[in-house]
N, C-alpha and C. Protein backbone atom coordinates (compact mmCIF):
# COMPACT_ATOMS: atom_id res chain seq x y z
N UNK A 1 77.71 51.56 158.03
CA UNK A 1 76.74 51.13 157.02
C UNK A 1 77.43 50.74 155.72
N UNK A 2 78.38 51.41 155.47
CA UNK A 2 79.16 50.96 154.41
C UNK A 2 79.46 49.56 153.77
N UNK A 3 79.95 49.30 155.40
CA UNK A 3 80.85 47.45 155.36
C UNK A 3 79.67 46.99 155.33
N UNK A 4 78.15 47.27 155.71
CA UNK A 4 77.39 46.58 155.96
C UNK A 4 77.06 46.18 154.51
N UNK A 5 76.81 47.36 153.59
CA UNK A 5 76.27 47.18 152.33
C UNK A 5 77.40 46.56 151.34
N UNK A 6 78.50 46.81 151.47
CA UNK A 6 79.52 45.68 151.01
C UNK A 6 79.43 44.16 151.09
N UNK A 7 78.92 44.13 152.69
CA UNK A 7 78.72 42.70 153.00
C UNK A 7 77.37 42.53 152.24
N UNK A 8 76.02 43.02 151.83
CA UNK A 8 75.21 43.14 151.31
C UNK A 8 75.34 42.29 150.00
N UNK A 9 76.03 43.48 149.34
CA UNK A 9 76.68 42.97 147.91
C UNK A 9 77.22 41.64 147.59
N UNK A 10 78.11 41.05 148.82
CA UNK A 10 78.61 39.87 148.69
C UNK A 10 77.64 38.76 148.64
N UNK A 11 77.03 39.21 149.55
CA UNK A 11 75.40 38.01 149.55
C UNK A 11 74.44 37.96 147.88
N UNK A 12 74.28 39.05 147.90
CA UNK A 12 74.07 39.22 146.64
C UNK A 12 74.38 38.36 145.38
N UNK A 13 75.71 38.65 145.51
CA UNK A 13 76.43 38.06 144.10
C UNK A 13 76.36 36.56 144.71
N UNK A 14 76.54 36.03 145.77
CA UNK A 14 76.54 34.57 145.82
C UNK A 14 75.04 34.13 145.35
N UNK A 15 74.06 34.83 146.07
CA UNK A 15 72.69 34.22 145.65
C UNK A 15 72.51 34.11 143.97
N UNK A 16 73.08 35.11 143.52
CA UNK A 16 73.17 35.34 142.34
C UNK A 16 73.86 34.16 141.32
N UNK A 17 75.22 34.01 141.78
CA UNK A 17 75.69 32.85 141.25
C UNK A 17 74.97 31.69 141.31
N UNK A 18 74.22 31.21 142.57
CA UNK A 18 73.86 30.55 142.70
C UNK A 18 72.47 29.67 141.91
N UNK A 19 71.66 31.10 141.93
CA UNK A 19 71.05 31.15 140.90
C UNK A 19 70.59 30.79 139.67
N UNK A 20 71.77 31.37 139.01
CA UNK A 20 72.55 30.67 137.67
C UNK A 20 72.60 29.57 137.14
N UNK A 21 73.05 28.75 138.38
CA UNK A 21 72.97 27.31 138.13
C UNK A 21 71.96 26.30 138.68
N UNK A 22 71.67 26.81 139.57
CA UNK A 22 70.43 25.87 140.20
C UNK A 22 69.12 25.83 139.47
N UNK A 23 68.75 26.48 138.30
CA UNK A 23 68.04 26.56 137.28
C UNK A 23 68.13 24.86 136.02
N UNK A 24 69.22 24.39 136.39
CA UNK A 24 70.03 23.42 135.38
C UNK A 24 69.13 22.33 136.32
N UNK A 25 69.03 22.52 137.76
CA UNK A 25 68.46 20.95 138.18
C UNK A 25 67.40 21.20 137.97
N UNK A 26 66.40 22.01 137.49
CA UNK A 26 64.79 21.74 137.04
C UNK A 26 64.97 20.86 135.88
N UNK A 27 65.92 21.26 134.97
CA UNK A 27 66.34 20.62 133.47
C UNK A 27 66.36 18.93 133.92
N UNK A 28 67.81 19.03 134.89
CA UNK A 28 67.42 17.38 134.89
C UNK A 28 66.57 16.83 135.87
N UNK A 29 65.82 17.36 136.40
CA UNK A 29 65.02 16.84 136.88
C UNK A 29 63.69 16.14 135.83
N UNK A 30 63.81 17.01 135.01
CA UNK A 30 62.62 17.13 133.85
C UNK A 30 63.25 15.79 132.99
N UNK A 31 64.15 15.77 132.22
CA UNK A 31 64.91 14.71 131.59
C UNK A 31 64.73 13.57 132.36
N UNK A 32 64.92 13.49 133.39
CA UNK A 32 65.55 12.07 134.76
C UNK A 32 63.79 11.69 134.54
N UNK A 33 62.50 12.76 134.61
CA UNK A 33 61.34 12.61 134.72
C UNK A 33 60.63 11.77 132.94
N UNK A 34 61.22 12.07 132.09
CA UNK A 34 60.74 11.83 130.87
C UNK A 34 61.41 10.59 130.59
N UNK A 35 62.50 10.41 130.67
CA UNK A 35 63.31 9.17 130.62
C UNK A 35 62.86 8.20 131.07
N UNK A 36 62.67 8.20 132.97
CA UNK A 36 61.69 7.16 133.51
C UNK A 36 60.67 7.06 132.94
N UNK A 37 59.32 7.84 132.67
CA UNK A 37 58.61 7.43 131.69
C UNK A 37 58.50 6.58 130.91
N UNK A 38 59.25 7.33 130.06
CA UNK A 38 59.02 6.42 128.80
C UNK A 38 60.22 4.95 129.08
N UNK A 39 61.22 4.83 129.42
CA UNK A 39 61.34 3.46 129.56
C UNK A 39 60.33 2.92 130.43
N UNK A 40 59.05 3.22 131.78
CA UNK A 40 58.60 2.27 132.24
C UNK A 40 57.88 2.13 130.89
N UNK A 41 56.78 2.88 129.99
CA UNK A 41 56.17 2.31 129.16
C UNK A 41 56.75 1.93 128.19
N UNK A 42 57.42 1.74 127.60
CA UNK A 42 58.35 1.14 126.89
C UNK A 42 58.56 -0.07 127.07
N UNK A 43 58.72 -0.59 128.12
CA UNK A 43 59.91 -1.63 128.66
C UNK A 43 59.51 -2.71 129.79
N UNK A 44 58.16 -1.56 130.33
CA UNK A 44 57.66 -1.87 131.62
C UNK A 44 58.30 -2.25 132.91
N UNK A 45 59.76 -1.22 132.83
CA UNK A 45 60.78 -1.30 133.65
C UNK A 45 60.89 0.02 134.80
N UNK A 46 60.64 -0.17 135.65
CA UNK A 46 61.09 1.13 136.62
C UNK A 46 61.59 1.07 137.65
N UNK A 47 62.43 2.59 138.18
CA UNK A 47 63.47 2.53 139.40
C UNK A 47 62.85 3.31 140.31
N UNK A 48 62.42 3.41 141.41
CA UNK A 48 62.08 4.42 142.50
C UNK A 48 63.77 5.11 142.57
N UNK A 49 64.82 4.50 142.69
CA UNK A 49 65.79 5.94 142.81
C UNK A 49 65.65 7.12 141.22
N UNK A 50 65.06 6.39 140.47
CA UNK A 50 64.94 7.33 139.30
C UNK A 50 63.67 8.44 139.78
N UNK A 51 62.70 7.93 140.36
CA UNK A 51 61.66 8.72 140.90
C UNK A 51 61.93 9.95 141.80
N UNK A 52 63.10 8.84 142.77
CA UNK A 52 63.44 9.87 144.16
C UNK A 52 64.27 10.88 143.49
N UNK A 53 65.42 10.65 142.66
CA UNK A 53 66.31 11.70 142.41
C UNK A 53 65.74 12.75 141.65
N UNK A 54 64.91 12.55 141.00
CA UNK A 54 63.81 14.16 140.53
C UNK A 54 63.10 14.24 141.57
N UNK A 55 62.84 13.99 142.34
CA UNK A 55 62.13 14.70 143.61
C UNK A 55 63.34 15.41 144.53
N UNK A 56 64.33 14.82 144.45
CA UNK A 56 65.74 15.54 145.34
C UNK A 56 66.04 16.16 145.00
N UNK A 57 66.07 16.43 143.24
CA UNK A 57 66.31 18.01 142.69
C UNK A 57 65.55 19.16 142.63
N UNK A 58 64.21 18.22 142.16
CA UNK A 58 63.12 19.64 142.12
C UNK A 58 63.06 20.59 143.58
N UNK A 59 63.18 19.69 144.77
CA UNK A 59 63.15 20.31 145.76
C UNK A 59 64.67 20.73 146.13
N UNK A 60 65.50 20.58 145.83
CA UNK A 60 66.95 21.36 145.90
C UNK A 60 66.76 22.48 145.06
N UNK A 61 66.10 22.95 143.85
CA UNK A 61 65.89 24.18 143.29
C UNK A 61 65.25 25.05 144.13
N UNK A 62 63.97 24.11 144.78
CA UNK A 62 63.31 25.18 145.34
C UNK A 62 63.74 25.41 146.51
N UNK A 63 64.63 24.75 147.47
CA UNK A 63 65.38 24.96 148.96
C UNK A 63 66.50 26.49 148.50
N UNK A 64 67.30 25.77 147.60
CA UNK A 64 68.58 26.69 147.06
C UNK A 64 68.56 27.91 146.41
N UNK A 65 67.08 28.28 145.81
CA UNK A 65 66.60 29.51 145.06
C UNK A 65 66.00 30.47 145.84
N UNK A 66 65.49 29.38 146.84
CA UNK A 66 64.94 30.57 147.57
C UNK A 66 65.83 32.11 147.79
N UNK A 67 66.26 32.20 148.41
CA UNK A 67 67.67 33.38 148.42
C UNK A 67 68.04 34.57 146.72
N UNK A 68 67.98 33.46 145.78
CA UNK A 68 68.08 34.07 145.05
C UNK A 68 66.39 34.88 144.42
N UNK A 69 65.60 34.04 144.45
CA UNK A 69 63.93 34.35 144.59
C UNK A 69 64.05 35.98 145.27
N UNK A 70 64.33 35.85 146.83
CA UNK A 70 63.90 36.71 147.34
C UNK A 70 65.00 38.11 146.93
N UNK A 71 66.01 37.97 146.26
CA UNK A 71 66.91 39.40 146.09
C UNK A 71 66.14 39.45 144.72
N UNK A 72 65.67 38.72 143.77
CA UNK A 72 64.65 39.15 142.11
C UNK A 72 63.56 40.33 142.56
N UNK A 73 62.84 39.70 144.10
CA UNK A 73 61.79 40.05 144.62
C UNK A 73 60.53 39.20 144.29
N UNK A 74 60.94 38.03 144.39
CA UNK A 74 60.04 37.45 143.32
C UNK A 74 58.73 36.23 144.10
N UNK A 75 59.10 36.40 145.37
CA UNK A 75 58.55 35.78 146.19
C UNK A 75 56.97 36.76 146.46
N UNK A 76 56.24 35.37 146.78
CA UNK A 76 54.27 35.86 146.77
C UNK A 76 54.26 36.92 147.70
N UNK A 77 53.55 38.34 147.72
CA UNK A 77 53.87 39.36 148.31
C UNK A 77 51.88 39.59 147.94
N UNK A 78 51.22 40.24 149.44
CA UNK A 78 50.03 40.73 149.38
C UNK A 78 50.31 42.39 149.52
N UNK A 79 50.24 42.58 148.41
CA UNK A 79 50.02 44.21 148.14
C UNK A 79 49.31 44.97 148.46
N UNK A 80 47.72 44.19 148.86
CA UNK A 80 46.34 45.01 148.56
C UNK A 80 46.70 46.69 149.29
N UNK A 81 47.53 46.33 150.86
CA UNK A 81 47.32 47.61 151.84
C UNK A 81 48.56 48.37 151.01
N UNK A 82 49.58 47.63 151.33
CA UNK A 82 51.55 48.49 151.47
C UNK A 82 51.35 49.20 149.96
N UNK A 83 50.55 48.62 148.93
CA UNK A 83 50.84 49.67 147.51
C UNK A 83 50.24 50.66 147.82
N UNK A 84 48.86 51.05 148.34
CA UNK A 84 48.23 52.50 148.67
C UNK A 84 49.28 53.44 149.66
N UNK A 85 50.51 52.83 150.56
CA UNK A 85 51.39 53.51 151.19
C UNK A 85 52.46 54.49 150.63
N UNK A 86 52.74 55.08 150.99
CA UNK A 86 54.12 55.76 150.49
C UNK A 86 55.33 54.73 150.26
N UNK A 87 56.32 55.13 149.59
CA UNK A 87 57.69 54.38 149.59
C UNK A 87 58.25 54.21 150.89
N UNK A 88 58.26 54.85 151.46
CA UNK A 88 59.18 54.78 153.15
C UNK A 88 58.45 53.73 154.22
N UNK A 89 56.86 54.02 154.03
CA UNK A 89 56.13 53.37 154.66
C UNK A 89 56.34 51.33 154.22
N UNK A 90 56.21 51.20 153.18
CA UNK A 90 56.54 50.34 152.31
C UNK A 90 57.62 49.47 152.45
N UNK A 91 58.87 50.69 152.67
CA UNK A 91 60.47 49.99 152.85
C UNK A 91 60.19 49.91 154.54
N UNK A 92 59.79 49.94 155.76
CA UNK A 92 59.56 50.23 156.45
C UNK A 92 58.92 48.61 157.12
N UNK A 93 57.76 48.48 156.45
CA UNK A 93 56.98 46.99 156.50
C UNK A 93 58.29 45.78 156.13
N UNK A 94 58.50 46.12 154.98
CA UNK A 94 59.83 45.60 154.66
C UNK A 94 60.76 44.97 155.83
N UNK A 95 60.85 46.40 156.31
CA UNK A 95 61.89 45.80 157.77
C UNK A 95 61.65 45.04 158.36
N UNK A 96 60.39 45.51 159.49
CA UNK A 96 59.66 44.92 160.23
C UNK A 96 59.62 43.48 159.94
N UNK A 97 59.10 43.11 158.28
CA UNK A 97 58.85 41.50 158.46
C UNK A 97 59.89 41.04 158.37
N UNK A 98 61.43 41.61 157.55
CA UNK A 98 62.44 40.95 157.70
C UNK A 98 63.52 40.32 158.86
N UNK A 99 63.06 41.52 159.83
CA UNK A 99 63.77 41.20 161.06
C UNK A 99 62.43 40.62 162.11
N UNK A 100 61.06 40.61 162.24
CA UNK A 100 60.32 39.63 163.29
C UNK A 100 59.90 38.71 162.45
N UNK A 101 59.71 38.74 161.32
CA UNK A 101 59.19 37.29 160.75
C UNK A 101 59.88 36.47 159.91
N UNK A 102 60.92 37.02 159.13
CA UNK A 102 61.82 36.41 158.03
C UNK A 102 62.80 35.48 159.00
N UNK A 103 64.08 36.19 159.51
CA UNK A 103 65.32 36.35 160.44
C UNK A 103 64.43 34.81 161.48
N UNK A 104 63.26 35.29 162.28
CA UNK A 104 63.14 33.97 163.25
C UNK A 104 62.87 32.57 162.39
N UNK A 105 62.15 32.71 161.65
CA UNK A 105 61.60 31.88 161.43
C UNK A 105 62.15 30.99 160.49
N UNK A 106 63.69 31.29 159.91
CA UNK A 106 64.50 30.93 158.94
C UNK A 106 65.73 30.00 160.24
N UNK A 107 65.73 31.21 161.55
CA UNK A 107 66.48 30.85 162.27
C UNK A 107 65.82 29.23 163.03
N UNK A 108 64.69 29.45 162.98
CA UNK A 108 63.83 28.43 164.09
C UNK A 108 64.17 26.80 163.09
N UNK A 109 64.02 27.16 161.50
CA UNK A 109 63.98 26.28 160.70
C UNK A 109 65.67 25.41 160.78
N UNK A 110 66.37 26.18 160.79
CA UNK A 110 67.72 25.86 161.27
C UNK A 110 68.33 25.12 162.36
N UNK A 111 67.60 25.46 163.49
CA UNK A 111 67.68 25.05 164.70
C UNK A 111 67.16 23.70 164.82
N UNK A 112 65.99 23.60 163.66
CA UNK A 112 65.74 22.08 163.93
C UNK A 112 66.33 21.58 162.39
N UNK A 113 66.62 21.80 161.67
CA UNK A 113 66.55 21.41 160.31
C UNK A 113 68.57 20.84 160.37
N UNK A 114 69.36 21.88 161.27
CA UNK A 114 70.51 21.08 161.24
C UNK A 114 70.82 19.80 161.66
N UNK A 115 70.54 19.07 162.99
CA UNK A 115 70.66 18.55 163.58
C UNK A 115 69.59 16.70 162.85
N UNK A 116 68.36 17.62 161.97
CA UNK A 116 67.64 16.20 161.41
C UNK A 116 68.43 15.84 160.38
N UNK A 117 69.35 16.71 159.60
CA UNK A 117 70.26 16.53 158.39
C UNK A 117 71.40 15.42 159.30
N UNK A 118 72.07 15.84 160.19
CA UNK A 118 72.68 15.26 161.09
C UNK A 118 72.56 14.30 161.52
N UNK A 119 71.51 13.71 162.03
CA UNK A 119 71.07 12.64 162.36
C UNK A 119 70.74 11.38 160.99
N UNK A 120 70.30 12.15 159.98
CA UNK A 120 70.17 11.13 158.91
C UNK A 120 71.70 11.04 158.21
N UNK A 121 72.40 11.68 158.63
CA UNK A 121 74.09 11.67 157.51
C UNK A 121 74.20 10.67 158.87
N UNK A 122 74.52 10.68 159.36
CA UNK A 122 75.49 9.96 160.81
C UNK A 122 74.96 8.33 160.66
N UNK A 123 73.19 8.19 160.49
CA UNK A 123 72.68 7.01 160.48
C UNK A 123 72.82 6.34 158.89
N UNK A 124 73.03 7.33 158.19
CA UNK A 124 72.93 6.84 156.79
C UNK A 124 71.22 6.36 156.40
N UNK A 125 70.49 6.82 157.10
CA UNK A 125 69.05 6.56 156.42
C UNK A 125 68.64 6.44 155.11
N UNK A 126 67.96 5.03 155.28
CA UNK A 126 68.30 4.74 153.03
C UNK A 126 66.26 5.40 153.35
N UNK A 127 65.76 5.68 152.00
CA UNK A 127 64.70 5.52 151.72
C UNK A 127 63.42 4.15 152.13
N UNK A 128 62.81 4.12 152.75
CA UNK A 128 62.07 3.14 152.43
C UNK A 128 61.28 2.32 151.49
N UNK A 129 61.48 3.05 150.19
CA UNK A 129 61.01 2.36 148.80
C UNK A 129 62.51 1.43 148.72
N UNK A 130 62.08 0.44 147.84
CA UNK A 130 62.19 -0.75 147.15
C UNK A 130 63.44 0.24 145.96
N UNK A 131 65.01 -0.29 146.72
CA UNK A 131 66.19 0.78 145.59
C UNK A 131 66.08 2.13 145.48
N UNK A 132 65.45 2.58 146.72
CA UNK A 132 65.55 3.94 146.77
C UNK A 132 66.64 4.51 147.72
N UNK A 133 67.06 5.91 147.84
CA UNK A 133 68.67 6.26 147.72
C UNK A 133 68.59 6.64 149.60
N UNK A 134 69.96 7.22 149.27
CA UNK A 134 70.19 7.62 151.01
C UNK A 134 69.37 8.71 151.32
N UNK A 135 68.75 9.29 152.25
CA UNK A 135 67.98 10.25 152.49
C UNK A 135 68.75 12.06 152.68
N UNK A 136 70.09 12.13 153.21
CA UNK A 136 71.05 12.59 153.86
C UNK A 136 71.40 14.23 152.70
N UNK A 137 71.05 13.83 151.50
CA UNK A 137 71.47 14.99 150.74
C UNK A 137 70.38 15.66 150.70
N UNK A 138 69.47 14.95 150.14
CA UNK A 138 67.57 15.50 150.28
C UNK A 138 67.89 16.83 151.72
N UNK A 139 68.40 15.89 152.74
CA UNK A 139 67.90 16.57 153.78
C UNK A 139 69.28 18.03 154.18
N UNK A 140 70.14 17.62 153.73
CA UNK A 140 71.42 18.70 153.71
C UNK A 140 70.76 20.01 152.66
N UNK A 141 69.68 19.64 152.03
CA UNK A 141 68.94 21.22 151.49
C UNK A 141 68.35 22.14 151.91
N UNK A 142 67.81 21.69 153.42
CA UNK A 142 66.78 22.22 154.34
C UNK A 142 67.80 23.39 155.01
N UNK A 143 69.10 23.11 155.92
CA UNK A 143 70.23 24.25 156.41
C UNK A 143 71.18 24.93 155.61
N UNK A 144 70.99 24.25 153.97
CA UNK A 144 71.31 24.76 153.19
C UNK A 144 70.81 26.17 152.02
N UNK A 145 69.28 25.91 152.00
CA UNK A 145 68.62 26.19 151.48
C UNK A 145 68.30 27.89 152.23
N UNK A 146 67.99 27.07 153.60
CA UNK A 146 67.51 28.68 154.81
C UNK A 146 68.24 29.33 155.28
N UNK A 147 69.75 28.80 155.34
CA UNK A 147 71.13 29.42 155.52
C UNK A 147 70.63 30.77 154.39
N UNK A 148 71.03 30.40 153.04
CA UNK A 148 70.56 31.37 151.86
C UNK A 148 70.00 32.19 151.91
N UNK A 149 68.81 31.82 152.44
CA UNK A 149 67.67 32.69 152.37
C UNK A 149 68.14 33.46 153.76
N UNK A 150 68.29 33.31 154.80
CA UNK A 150 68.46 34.01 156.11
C UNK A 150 69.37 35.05 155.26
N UNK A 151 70.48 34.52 154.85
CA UNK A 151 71.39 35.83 154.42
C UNK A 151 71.23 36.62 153.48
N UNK A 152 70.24 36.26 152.56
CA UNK A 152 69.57 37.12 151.68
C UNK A 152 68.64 38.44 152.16
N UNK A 153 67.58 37.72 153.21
CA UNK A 153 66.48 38.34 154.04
C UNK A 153 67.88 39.66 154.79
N UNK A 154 69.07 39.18 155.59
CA UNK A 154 69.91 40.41 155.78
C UNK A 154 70.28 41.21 154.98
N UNK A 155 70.74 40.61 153.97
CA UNK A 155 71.22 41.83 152.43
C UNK A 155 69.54 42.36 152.51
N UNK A 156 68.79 42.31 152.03
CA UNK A 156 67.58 43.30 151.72
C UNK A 156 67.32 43.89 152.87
N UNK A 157 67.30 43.58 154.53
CA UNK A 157 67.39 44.33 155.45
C UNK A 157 68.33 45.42 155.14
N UNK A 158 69.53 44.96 154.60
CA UNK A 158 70.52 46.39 155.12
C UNK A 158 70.28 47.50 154.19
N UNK A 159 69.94 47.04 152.61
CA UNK A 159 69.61 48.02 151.56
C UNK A 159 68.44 48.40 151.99
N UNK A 160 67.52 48.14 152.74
CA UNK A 160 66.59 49.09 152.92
C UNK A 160 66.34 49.68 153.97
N UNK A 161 67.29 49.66 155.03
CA UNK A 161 68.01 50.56 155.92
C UNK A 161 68.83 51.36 155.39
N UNK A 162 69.45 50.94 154.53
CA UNK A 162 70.69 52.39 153.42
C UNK A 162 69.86 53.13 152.69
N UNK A 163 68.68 52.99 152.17
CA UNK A 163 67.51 53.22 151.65
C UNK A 163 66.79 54.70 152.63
N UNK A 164 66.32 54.10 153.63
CA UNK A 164 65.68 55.19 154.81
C UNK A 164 67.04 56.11 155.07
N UNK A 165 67.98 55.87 154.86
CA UNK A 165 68.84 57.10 155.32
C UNK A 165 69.91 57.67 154.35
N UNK A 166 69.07 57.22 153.19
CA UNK A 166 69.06 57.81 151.95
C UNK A 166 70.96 57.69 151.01
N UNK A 167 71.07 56.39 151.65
CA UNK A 167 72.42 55.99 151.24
C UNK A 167 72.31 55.43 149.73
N UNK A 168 71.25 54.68 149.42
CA UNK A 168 71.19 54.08 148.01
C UNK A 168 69.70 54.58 147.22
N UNK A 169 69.83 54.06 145.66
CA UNK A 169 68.41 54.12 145.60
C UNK A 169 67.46 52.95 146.07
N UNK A 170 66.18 53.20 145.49
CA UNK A 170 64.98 52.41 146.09
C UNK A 170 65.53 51.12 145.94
N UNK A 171 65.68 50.33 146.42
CA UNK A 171 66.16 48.66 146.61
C UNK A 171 64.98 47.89 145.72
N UNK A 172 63.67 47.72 145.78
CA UNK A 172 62.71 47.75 145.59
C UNK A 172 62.43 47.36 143.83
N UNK A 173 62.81 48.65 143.59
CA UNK A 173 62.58 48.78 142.08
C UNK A 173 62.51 48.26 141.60
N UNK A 174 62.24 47.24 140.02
CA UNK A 174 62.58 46.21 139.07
C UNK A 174 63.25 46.54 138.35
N UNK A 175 64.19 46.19 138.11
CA UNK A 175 65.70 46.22 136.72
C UNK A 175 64.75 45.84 135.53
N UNK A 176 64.17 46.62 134.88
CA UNK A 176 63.70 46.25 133.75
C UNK A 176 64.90 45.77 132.59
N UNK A 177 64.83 44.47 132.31
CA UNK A 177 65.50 43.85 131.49
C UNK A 177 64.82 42.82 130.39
N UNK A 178 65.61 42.85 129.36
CA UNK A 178 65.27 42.18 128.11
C UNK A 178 65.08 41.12 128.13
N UNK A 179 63.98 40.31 128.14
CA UNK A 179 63.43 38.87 128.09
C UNK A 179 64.28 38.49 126.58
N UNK A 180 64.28 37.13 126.72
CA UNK A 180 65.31 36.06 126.07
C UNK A 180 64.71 35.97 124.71
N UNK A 181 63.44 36.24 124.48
CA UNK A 181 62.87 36.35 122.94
C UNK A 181 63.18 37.76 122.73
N UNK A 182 63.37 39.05 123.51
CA UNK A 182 63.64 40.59 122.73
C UNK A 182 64.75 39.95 122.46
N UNK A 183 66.05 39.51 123.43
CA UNK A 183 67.00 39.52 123.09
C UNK A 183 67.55 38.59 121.80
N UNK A 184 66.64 37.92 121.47
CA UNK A 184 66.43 37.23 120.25
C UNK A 184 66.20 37.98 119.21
N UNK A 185 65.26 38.48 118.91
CA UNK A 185 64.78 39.32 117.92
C UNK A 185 65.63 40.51 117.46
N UNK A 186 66.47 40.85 118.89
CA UNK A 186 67.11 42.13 118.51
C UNK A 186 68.61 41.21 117.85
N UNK A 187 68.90 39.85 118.30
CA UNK A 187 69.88 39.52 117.34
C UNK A 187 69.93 39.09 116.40
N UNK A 188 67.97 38.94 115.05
CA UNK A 188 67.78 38.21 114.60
C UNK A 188 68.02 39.54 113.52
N UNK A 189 67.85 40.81 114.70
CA UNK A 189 66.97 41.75 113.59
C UNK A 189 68.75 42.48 113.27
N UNK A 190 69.57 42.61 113.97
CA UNK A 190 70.70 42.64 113.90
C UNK A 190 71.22 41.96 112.81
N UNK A 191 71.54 40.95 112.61
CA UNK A 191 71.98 40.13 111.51
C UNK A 191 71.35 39.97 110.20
N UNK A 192 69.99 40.39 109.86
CA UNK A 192 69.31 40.54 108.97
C UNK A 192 69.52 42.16 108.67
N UNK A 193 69.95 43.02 109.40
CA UNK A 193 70.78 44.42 108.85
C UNK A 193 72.15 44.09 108.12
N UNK A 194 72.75 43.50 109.00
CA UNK A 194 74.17 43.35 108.43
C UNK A 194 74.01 42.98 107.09
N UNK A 195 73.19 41.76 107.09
CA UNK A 195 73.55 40.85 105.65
C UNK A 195 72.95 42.24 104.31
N UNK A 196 71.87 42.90 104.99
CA UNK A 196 71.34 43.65 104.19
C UNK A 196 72.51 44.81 103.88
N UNK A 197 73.31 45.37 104.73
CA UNK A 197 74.31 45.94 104.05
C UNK A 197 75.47 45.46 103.48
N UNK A 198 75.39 44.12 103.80
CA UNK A 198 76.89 43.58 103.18
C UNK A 198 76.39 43.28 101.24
N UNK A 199 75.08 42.92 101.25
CA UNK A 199 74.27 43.66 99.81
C UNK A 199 74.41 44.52 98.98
């Protein structure tokens, strides 16, 4: 169980890294989105690859996050029954959906999702809009994306198997952490001490 939760950790920190940055293509997606805009009204000029490539990112955030989504815990979860349960019962359901419903159905997505990436890299499939781009990266997000997530769905399998046999704490829990305005305030309120003692 050890190596397992080591290997755990490693998944972890990649989703994690990953994370990090895949947050930056909502940004340009948003920019690439305002830009076209306003030059079509502006100019009355527009590109469908300007269209497609914020659609190739927004959905590369959401293919590539997934993984990191699901180690936050942050993915849509129906509570109504598993919160009236105990903790064990809880980590327990946990399993269950991670290994019959997560694990196949990430795997099933794979099974077909490599081979259509494959087929459009090999053919070079352009878009059918009028200057719109190759299809091939769009689609390299789909075995990319569920790869992630499959190995994520294992890291939370194994912590909550180390969990039931009382190797770690609750996996579960929320890291209560400082939103980006406390952490503001506490450096606003910080520096407005200093100056007050340098007074």
């Amino acid at each position: 169980m050890q190596a397992l939760l080591k290997l755990s950790r490693a998944v972890d920190w990649l989703n994690t890294q990953i994370g990090k940055y895949v947050i930056w293509l909502i940004l340009a997606s948003t920019i690439i989105s305002g830009v076209n805009a306003a030059v079509r009204k502006a100019f009355n000029i527009g590109s469908n690859a300007f269209l497609e490539v914020q659609w190739y990112l927004f959905a590369a955030s959401f293919l590539i996050a997934a993984g990191y989504t699901l180690l936050n815990g942050e993915h849509v979860k129906i509570d109504v029954v598993s919160s009236k349960l105990s903790k064990r019962a809880q980590i327990w359901i946990d399993v269950i959906g991670f290994t019959f419903f997560l694990t196949p159905v990430c795997l099933a997505i794979l099974w077909y999702g490599i081979p259509f990436f494959l087929k459009g890299f090999h053919s070079g499939e352009i878009s059918g809009n009028a200057g719109g781009l190759v299809r091939w990266p769009v689609y390299a997000m789909i075995p990319l994306g569920f790869t992630l997530l499959l190995l994520q769905g294992w890291s939370e399998l194994i912590k909550r198997l180390a969990f039931l046999q009382g190797l770690i704490e609750d996996p579960t829990a929320k890291k209560v952490e400082k939103s980006a305005e406390e952490e503001l305030a506490e450096a606003i309120q910080r520096l407005a001490e200093s100056k007050n003692k340098a007074v």
